[in-house]
Protein backbone atom coordinates (compact mmCIF):
# COMPACT_ATOMS: atom_id res chain seq x y z
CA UNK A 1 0.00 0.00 0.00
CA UNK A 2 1.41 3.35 -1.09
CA UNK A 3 0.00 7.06 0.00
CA UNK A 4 0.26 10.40 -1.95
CA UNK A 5 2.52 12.73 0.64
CA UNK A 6 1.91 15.75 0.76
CA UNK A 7 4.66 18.36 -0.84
CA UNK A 8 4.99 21.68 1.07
CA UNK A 9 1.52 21.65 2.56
CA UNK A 10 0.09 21.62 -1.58
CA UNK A 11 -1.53 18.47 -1.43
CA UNK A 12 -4.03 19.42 1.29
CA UNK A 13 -5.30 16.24 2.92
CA UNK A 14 -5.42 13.86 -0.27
CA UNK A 15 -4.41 10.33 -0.35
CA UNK A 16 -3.81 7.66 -2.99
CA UNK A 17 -4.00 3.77 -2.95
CA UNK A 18 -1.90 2.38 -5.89
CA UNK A 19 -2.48 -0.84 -7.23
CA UNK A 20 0.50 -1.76 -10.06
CA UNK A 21 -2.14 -1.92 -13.00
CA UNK A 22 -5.08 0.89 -11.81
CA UNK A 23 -6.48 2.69 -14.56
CA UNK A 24 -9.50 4.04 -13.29
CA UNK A 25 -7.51 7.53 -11.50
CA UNK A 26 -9.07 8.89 -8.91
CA UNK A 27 -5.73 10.00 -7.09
CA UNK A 28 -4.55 13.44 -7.29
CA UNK A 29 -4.23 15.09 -10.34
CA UNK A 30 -1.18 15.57 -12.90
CA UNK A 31 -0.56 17.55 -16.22
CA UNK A 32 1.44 16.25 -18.65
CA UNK A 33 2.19 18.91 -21.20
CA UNK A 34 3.50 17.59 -24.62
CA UNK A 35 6.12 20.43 -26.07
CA UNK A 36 3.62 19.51 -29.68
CA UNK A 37 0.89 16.95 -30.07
CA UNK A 38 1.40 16.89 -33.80
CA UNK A 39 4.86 15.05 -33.57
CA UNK A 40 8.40 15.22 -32.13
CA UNK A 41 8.47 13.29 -28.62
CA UNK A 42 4.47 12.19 -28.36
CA UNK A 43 5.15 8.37 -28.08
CA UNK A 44 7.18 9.04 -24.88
CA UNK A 45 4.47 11.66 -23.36
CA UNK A 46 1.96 9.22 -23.97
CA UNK A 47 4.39 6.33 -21.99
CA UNK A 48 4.61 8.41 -19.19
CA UNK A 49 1.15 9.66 -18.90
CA UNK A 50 0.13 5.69 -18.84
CA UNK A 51 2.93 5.04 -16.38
CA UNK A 52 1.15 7.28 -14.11
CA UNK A 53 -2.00 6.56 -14.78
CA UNK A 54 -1.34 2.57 -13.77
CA UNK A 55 0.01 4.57 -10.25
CA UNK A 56 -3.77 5.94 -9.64
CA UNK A 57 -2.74 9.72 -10.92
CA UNK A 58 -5.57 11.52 -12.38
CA UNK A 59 -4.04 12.38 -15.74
CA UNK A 60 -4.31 14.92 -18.28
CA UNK A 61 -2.18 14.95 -21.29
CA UNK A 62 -1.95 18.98 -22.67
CA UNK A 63 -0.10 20.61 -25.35
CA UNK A 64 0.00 23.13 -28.11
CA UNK A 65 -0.80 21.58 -31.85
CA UNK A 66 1.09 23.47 -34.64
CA UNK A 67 -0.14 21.06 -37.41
CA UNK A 68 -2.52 18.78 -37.93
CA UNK A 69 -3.44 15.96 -37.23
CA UNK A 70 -2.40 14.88 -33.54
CA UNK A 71 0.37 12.16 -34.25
CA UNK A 72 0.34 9.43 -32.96
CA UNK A 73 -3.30 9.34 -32.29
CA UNK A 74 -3.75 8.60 -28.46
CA UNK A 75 -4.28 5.76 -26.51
CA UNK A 76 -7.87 5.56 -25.78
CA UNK A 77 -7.22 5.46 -22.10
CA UNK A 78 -5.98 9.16 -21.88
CA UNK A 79 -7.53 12.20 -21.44
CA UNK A 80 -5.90 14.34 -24.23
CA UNK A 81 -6.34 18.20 -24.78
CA UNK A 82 -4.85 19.65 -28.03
CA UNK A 83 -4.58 23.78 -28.30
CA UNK A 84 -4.14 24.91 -31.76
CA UNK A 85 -0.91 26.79 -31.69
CA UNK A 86 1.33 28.53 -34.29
CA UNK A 87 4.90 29.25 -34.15
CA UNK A 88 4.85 33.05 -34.55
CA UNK A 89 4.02 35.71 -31.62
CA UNK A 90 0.57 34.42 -32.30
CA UNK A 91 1.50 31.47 -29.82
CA UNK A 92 0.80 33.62 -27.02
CA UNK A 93 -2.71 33.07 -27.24
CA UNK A 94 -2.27 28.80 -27.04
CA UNK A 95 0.07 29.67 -24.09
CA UNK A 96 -2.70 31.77 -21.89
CA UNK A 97 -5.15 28.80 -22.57
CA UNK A 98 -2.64 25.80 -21.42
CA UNK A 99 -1.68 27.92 -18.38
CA UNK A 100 -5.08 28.36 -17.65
CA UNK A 101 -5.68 24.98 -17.46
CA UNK A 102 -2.69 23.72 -15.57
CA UNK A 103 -4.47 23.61 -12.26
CA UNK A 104 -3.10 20.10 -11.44
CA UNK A 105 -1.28 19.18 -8.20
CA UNK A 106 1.50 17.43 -10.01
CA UNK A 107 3.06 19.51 -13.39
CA UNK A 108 5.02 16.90 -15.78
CA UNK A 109 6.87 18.60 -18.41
CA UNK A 110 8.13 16.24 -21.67
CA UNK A 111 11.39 17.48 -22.94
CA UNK A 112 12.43 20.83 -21.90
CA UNK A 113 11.28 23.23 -24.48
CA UNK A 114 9.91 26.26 -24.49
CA UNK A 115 6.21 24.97 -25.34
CA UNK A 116 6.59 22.24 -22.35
CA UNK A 117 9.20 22.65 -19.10
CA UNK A 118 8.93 26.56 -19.95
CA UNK A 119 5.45 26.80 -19.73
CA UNK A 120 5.08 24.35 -16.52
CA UNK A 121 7.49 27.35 -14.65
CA UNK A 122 5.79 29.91 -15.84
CA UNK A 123 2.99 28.17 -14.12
CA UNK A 124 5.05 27.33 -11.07
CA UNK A 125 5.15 31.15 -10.71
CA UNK A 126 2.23 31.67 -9.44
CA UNK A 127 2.50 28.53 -6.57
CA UNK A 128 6.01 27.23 -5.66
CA UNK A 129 4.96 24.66 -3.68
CA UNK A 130 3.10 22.99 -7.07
CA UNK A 131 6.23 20.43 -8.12
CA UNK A 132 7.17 20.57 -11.74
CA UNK A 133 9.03 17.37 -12.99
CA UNK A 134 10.99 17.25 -16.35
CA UNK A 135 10.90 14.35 -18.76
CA UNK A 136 14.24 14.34 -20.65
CA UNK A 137 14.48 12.12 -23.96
CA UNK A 138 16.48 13.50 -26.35
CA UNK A 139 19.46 16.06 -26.14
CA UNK A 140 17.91 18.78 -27.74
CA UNK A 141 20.60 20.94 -28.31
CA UNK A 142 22.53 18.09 -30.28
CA UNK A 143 19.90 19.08 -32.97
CA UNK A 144 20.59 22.29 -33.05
CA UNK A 145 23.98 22.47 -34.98
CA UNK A 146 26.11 25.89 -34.64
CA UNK A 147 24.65 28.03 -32.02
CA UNK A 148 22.58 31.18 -32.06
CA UNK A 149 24.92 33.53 -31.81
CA UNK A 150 23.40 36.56 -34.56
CA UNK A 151 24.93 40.18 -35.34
CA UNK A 152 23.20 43.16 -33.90
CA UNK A 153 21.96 44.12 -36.94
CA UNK A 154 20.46 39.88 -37.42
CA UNK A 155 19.43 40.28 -34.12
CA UNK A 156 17.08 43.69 -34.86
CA UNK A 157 15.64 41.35 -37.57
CA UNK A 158 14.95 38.27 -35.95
CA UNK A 159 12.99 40.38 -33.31
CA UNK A 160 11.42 43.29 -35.40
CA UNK A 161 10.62 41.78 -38.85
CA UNK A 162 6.52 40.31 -38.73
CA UNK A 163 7.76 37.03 -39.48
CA UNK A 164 11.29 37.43 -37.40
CA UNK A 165 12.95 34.21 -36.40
CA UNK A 166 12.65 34.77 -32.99
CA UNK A 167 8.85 34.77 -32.62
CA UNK A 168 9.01 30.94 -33.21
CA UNK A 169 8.76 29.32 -29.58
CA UNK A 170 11.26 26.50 -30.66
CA UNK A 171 14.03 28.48 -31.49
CA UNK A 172 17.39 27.06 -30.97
CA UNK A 173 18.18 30.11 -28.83
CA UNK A 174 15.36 29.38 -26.64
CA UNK A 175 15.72 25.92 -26.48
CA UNK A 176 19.23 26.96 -25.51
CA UNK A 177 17.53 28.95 -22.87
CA UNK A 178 15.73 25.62 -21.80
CA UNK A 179 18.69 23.74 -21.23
CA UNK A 180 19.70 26.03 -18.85
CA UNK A 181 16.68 26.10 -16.87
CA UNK A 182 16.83 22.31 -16.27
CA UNK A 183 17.72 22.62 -12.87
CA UNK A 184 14.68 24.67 -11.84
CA UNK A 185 12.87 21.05 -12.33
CA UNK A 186 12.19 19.57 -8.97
CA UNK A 187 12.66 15.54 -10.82
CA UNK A 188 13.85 15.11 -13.91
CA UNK A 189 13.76 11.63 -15.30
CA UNK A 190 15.83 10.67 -18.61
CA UNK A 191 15.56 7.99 -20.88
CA UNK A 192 19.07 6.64 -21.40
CA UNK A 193 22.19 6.61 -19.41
CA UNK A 194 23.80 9.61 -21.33
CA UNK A 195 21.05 11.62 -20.78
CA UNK A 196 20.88 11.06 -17.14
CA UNK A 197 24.81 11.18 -16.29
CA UNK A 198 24.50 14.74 -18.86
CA UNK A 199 21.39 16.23 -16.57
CA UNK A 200 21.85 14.64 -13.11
CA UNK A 201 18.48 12.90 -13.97
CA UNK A 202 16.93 9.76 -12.65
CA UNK A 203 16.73 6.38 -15.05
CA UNK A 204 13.51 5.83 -16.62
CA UNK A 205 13.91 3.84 -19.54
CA UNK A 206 11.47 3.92 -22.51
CA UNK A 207 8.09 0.71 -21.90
CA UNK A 208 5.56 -0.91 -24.16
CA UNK A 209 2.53 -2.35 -23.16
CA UNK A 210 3.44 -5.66 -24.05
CA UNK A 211 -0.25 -6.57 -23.70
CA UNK A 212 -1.17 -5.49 -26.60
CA UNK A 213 2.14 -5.34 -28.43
CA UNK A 214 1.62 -9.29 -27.84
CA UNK A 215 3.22 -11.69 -30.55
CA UNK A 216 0.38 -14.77 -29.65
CA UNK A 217 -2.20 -12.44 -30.87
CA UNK A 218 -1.21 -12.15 -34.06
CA UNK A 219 -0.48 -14.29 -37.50
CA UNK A 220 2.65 -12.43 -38.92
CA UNK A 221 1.61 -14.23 -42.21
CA UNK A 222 -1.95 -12.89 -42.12
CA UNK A 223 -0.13 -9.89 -41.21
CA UNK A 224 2.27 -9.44 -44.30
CA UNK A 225 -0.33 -10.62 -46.47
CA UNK A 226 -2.66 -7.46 -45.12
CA UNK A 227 -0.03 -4.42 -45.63
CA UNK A 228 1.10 -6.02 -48.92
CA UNK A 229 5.04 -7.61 -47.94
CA UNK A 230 4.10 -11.13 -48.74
CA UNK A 231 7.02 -12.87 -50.36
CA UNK A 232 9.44 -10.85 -48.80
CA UNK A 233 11.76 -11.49 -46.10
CA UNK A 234 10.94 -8.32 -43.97
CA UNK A 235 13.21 -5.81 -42.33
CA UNK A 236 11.10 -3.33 -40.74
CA UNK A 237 12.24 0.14 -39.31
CA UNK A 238 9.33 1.63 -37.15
CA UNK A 239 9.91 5.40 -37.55
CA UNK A 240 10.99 8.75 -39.00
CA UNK A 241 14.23 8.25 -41.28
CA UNK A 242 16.91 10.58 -40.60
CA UNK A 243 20.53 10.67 -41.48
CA UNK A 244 22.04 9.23 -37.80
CA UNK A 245 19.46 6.35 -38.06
CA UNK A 246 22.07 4.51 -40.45
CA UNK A 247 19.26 3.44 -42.72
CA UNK A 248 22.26 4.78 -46.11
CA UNK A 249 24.73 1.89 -44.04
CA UNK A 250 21.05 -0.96 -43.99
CA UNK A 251 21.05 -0.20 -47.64
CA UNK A 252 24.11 -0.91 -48.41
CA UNK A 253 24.16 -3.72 -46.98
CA UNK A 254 21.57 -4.98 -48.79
CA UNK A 255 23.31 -4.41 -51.81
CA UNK A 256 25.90 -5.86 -51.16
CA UNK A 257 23.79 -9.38 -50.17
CA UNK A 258 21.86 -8.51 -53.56
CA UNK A 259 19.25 -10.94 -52.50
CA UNK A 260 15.68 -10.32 -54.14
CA UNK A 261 13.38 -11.06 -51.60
CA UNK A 262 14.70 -8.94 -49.15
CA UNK A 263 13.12 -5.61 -48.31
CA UNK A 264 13.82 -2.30 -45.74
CA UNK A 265 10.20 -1.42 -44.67
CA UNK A 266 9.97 2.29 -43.23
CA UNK A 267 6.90 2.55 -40.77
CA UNK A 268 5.13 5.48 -40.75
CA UNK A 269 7.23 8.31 -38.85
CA UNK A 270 6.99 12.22 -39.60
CA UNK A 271 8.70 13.67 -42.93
CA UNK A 272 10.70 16.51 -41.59
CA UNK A 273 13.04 16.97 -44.80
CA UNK A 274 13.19 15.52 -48.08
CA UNK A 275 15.78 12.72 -46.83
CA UNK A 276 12.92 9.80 -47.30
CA UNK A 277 12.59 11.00 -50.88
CA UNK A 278 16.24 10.92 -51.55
CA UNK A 279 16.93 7.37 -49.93
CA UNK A 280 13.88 5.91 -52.14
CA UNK A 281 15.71 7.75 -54.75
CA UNK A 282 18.69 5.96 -54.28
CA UNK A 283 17.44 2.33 -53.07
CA UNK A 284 14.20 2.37 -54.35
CA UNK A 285 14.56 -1.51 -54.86
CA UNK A 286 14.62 -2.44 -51.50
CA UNK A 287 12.89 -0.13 -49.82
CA UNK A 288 8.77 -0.13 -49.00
CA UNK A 289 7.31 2.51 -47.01
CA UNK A 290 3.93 1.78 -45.00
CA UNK A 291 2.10 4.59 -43.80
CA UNK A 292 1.47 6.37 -40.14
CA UNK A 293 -0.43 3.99 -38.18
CA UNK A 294 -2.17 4.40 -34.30
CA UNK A 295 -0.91 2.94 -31.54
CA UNK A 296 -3.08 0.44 -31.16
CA UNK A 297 -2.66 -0.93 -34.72
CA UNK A 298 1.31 -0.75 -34.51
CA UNK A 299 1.43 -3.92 -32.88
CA UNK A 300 0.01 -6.07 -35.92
CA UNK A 301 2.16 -4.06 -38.03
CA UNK A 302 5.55 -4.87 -36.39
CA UNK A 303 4.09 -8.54 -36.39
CA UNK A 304 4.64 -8.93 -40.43
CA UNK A 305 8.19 -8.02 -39.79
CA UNK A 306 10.74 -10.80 -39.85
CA UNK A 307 13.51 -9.06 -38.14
CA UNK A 308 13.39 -5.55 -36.44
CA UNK A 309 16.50 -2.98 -37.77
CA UNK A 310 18.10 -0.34 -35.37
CA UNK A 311 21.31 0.72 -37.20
CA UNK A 312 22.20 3.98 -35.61
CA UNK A 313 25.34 5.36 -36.26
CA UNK A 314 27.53 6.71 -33.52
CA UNK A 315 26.55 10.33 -33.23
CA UNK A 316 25.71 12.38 -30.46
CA UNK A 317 22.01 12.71 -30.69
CA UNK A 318 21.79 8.88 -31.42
CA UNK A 319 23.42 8.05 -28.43
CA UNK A 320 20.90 10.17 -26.34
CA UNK A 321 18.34 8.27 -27.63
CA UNK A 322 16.28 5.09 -26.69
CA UNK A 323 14.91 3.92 -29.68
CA UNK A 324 11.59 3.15 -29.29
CA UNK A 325 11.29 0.60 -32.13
CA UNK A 326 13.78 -1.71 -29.68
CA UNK A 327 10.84 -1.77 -27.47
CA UNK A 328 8.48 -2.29 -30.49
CA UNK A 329 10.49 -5.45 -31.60
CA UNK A 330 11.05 -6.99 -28.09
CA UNK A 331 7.59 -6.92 -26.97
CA UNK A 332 6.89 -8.85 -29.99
CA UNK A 333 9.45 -11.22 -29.82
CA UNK A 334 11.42 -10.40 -33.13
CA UNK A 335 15.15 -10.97 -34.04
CA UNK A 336 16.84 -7.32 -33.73
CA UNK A 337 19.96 -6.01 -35.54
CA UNK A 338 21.16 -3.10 -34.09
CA UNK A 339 24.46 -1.20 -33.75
CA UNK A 340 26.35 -1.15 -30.47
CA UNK A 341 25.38 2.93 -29.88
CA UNK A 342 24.38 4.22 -26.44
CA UNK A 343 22.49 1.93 -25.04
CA UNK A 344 21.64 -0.10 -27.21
CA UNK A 345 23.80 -3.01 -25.74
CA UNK A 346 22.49 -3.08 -22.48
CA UNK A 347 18.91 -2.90 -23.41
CA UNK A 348 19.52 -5.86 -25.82
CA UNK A 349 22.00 -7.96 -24.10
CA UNK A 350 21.66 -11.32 -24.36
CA UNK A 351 18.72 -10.97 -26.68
CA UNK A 352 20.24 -9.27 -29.80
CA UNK A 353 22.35 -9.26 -32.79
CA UNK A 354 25.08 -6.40 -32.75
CA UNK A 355 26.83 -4.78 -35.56
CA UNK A 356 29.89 -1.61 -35.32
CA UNK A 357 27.66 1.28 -36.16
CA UNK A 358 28.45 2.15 -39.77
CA UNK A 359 29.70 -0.59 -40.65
CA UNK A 360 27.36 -1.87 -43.59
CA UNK A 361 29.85 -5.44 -44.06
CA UNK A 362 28.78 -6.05 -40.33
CA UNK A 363 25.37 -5.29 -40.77
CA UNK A 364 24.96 -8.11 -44.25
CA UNK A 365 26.84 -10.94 -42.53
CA UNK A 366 24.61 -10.31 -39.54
CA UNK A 367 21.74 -10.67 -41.15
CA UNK A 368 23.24 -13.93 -42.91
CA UNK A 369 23.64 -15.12 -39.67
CA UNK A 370 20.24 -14.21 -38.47
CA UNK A 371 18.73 -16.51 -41.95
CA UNK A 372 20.80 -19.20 -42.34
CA UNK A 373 19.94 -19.94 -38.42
CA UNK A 374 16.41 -18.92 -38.41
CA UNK A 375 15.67 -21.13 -35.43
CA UNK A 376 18.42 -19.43 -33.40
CA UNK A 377 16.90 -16.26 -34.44
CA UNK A 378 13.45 -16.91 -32.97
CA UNK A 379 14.58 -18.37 -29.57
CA UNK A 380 16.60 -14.80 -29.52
CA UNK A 381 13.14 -13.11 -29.84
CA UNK A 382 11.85 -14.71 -27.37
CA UNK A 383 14.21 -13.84 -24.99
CA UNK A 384 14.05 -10.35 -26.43
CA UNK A 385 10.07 -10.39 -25.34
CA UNK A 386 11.41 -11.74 -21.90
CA UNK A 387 13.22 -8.92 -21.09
CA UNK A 388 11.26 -6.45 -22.56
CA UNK A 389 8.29 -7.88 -19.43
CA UNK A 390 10.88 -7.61 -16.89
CA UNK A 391 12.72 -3.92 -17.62
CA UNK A 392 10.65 -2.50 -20.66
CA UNK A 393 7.31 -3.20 -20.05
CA UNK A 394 4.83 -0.28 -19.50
CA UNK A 395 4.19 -1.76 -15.78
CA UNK A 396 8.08 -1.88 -15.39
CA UNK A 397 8.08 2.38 -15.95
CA UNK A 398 5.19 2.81 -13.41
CA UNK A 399 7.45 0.56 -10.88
CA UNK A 400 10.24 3.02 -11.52
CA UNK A 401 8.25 6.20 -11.56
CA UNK A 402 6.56 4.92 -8.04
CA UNK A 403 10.24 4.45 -6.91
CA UNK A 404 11.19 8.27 -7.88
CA UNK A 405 7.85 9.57 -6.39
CA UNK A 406 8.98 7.77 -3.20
CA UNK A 407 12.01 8.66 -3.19
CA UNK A 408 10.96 12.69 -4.17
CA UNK A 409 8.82 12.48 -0.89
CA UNK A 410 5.35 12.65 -3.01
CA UNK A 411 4.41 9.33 -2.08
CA UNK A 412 4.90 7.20 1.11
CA UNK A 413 5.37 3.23 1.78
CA UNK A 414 1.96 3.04 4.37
């Protein structure tokens, strides 16, 4: 039995029972604001706002939307509010309704941005005591490339001009800003090792509900035959393509195996740049690309794939990363090929098939390997689906989310 303690007086006589699965909240409340519900870091806000929700928290998911439509589409279990939002001095106006609204005991801020950990301490100004945690998943600032550091006379225009650069919300100067208003969080949680030795945060690994991402529930035949890959031995990469992903080094690979039935499926994921175009360009012969897909119907997507790629190559904002298409290939027990980046190796030890990260030769005889011993391969997805119940299961997160909220002194072992 676990209690909600109190936090500076805030929590005014309110207690919480917390069974490991509960779903139906009726413990104290919790924002979760999403730095953009149209894409960029939603999977993860939607993890933790089901992590807490198993704990009892009544939880609302809020954010601004600069595009539409809301991507992923969320779980069905979550109470999701979208503001339309632009990125202009227009925003404003989506950032007086979300603070409105933030009148939550709990404040959970997903990756500290502007639109997310700055708006939960601009809330925070108007009631100390109200905690504000920080969800950190990515190292923002490793996307940023050469600094913001403008002339006077750029500077005059990025402010002054109707469409100046520095109305947008998200840009790299604030989010600059944002990194250095980290500390002000009174958690933070990460989701790899690098993060959390970089921000001092506390371990909480990326989860998938592993009940519904369940292989026994699906026919992986049925399942190729449905989105169009039967005949094809299927390497599936759940996700946005972008150059540190090492999909170029997967390609080459397969060139250099030249077999015909193999094929590099891309999985829905946003299109920030035309770098999709130019690898279908390029390798249009092996590649397929499969739509966006929900949540929900993920799971019989990933089921049609024979062997789940993670080739990232060793670069600073792929080692800051959890790849969340691990997770999607554990839970449903496929062989996975990834490179030895981050940490990649200790999510996957014992349970996966390693290659040096660009390092295409590696990556062919691997998948040889993983073929020619196809037996071997599905006993090794198995155990992937094994370890993804014990450590990387969504009920796994809300353990070590309880733990921190223990620990943090807003909840008590009764």
């Amino acid at each position: 039995m676990f209690t909600f303690q109190p936090a500076s007086g805030y929590f005014k006589d309110r207690a919480l029972s917390l069974p490991a699965t509960k779903t139906d909240s009726s413990g104290p409340s919790v924002s979760v604001i999403a730095p953009d519900l149209s894409g960029g870091g939603t999977t993860r806000v939607y993890l933790v706002a089901n992590a807490l929700q198993r704990l009892g928290f009544q939880v609302t998911v809020i954010g601004p939307q600069f595009s539409s439509p809301i991507y992923p589409q969320p779980p069905k279990n979550l109470n999701v509010c979208a503001v339309p939002a632009e990125r202009s001095l227009k925003y404003a106006i989506a950032l007086k309704a979300i603070l409105s609204s933030l009148n939550s005991d709990l404040i959970y801020a997903i990756k500290p941005r502007p639109t997310s950990l700055g708006t939960a301490l601009l809330k925070q100004l108007t009631n100390r005591r109200r905690p504000v945690l920080l969800d950190i998943d990515d190292w923002e600032m490793s996307w940023q490339g050469k600094r913001y550091r403008p002339t006077p006379k750029q500077l005059l225009r990025d402010l002054l001009k109707p469409n100046g650069a520095l109305h947008n919300p998200e840009h790299p100067i604030c989010i600059e800003w944002m990194e250095s208003l980290i500390t002000r969080a009174d958690a933070v949680t990460t989701s790899t090792r690098f993060l959390q030795q970089k921000f001092n945060g506390y371990y909480l690994p990326n989860s998938k509900d592993t009940q519904l991402f369940n292989p026994a529930t699906f026919n992986p035949e049925a399942s190729r035959e449905k989105y169009g890959l039967s005949g094809y031995r299927v390497l599936m990469f759940p996700g946005t393509a972008r150059p540190h992903k090492g999909l170029e080094d997967m390609l080459i690979a397969l060139d250099k195996l030249n077999q015909p039935d193999l094929r590099l499926v891309i999985v829905g994921g946003r299109k920030p740049d035309s770098y999709e175009d130019d690898l279908l360009a390029r390798w249009g012969r092996w590649l397929i690309k499969l739509p966006r897909f929900s949540m929900a119907e993920m799971a019989e997507v990933v089921s049609a794939a024979h062997v789940v790629v993670v080739p990232q190559r060793n670069y600073e904002t792929a080692k800051a990363q959890f790849p969340l298409k691990l997770t999607d290939g554990m839970a449903m027990a496929k062989p996975i090929l990834s490179t030895t980046v981050g940490d990649i190796p200790e999510i996957l030890i014992g349970c996966g098939y390693f290659a040096e990260p660009e390092s295409p030769d590696q990556l062919a005889a691997q998948l040889s390997t993983i073929f020619q011993n196809w037996e071997d391969a599905v006993h090794m997805g198995l155990k992937a689906r094994a370890r993804c119940i014990e450590h990387y299961s969504l009920n796994a997160m809300a353990s070590r989310l309880q733990a921190l909220m223990i620990q943090k002194g807003y909840l008590v072992s009764a």
